[in-house]
C-alpha atoms as a PDB file:
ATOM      1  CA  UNK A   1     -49.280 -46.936   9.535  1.00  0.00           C
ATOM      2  CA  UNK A   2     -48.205 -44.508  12.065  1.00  0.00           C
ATOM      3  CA  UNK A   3     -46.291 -47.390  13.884  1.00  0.00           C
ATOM      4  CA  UNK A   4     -44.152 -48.095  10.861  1.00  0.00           C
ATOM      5  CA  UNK A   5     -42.807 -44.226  11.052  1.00  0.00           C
ATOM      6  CA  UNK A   6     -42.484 -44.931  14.910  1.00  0.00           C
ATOM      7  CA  UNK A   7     -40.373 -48.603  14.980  1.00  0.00           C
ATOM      8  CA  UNK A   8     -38.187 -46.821  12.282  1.00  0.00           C
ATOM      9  CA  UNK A   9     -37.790 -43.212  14.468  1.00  0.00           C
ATOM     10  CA  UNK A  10     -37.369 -45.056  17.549  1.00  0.00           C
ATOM     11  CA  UNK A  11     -33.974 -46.607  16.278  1.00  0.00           C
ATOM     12  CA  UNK A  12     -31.992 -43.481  14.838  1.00  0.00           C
ATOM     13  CA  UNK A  13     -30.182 -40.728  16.908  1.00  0.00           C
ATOM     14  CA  UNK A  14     -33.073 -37.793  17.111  1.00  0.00           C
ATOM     15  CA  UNK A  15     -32.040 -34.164  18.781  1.00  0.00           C
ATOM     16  CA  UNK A  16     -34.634 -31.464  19.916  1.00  0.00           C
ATOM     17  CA  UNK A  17     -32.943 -28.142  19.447  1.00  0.00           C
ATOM     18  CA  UNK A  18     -34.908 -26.200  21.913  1.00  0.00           C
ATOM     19  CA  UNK A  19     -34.645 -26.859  26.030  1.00  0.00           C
ATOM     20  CA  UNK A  20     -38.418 -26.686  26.372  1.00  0.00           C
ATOM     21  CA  UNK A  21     -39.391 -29.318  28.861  1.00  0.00           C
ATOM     22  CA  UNK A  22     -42.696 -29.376  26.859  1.00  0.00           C
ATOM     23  CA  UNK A  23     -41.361 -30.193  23.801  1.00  0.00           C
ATOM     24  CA  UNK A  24     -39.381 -33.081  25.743  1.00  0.00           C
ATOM     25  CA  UNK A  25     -42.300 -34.627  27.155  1.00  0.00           C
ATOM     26  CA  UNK A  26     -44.208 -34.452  24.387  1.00  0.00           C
ATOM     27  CA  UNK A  27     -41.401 -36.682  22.357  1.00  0.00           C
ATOM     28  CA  UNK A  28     -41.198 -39.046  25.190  1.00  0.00           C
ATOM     29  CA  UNK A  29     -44.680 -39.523  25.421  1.00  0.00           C
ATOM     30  CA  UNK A  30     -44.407 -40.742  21.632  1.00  0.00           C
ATOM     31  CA  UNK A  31     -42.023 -43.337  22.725  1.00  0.00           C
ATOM     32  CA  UNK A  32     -38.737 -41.863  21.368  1.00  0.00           C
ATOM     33  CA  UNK A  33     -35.239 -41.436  22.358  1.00  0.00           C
ATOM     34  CA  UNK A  34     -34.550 -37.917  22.408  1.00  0.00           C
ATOM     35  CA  UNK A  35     -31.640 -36.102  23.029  1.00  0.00           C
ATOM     36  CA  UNK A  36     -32.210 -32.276  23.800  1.00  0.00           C
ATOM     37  CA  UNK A  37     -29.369 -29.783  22.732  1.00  0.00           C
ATOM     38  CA  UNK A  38     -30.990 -26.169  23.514  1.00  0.00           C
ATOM     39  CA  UNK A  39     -29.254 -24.186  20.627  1.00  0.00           C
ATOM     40  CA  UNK A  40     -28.074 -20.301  21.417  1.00  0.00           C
ATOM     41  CA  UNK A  41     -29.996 -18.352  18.562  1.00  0.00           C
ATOM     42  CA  UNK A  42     -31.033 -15.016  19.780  1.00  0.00           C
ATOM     43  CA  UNK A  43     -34.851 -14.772  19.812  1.00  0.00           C
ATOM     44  CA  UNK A  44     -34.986 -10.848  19.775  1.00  0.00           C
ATOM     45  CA  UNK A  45     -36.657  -9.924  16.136  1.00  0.00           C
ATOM     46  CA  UNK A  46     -39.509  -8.648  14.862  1.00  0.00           C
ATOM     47  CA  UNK A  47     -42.199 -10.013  12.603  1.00  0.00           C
ATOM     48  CA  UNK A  48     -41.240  -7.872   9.674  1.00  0.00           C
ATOM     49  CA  UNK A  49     -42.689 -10.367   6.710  1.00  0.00           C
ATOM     50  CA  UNK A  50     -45.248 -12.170   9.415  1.00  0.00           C
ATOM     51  CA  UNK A  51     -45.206 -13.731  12.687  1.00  0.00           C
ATOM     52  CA  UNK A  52     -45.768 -16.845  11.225  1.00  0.00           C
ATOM     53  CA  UNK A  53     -42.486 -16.603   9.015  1.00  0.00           C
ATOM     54  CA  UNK A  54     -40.764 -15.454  11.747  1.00  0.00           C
ATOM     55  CA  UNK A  55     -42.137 -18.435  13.784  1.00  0.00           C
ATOM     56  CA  UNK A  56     -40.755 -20.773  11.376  1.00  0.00           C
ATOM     57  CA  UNK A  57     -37.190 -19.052  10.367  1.00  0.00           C
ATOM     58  CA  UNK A  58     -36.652 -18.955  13.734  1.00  0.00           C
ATOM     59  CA  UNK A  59     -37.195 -23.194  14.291  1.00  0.00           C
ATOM     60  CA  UNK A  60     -35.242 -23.510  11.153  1.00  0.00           C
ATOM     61  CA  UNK A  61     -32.390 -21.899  12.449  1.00  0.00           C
ATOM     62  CA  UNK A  62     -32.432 -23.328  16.205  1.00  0.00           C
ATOM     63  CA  UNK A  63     -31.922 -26.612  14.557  1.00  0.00           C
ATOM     64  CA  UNK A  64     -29.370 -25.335  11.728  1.00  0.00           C
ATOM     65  CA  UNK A  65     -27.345 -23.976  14.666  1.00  0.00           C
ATOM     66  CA  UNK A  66     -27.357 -27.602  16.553  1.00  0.00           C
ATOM     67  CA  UNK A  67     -26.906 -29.326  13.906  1.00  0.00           C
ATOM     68  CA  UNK A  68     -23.977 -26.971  13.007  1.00  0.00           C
ATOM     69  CA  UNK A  69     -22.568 -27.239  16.138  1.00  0.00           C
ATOM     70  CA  UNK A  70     -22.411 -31.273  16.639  1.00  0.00           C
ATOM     71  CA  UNK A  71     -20.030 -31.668  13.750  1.00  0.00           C
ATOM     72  CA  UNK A  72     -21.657 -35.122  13.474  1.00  0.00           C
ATOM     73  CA  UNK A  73     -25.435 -35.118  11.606  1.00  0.00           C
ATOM     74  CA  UNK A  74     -27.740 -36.707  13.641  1.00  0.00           C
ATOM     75  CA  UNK A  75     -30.543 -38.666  11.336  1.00  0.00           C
ATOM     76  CA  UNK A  76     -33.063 -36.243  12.806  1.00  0.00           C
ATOM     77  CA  UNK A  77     -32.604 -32.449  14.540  1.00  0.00           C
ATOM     78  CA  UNK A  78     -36.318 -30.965  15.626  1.00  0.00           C
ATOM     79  CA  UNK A  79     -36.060 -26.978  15.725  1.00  0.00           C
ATOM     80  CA  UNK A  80     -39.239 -25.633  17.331  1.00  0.00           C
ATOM     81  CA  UNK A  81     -40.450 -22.187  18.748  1.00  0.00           C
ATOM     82  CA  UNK A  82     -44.045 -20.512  20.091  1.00  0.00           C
ATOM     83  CA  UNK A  83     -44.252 -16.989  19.809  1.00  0.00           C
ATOM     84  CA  UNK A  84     -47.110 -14.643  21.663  1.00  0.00           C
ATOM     85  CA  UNK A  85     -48.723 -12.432  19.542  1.00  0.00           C
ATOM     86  CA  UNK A  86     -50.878  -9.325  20.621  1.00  0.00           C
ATOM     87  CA  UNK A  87     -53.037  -7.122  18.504  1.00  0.00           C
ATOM     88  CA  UNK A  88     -52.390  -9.003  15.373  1.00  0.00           C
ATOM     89  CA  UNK A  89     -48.968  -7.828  14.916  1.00  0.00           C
ATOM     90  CA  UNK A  90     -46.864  -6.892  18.035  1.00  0.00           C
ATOM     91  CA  UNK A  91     -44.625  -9.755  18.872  1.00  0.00           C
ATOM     92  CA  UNK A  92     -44.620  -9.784  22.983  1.00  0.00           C
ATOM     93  CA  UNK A  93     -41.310 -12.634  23.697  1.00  0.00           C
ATOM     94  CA  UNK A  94     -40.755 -14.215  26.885  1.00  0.00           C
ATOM     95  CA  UNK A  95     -41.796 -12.865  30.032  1.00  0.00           C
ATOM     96  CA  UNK A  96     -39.201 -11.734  32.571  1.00  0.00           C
ATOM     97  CA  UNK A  97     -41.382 -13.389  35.659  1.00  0.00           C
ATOM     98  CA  UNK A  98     -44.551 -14.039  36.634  1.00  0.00           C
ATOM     99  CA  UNK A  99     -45.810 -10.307  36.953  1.00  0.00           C
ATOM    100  CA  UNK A 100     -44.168  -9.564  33.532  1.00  0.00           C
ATOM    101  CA  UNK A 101     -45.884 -12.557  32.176  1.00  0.00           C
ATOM    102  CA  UNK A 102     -49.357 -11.097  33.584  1.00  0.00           C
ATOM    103  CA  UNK A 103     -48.753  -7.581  32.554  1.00  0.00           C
ATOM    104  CA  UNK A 104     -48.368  -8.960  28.885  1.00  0.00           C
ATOM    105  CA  UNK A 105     -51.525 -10.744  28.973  1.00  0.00           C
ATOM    106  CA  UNK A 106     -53.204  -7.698  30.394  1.00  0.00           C
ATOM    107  CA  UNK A 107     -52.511  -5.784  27.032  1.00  0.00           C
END
């Protein structure tokens, strides 16, 4: 079954709205032609409904924005994002650096 969904995916014009090399490999891995287009949406917001909401407004729009942007609709645009969450609620972003990183995961 699943290779029906991949011979059909693996002939149309896909974009990954995020520059995450993750994300990349993870797409190639599945055998598909990728583009990646790293949209410019600010990710500095809180989780004011939840972080999961947040999580997924926040893919929505990355690929909105790309989309937006090309003019032309690709068949397929992938918005994505991870978020760190501490304590249940308190959103902690991206590091700075390494030390930042390990301060964060020291709360």
């Amino acid at each position: 079954m699943l290779r029906i969904y991949h011979d059909f995916l693996s002939q149309k014009q896909i974009v990954l709205a995020s520059g995450s090399p993750r994300r990349k490999e993870i797409l190639d891995k599945l055998g598909l032609n990728v583009e990646v287009e790293a949209s410019n949406v600010s990710e500095d917001a809180e989780c004011l409904i939840s972080c999961e909401g947040y999580t997924m407004a926040l893919a929505t729009e990355k690929a909105q924005h790309v989309r937006e942007r090309r003019g032309i609709v690709p068949f397929l645009v992938i918005g994505a994002d991870t978020i760190v969450v501490a304590n249940g609620n308190k959103l902690l972003g991206k590091p700075l650096d390494k030390e930042h990183a390990m301060e964060m995961l020291r709360q």
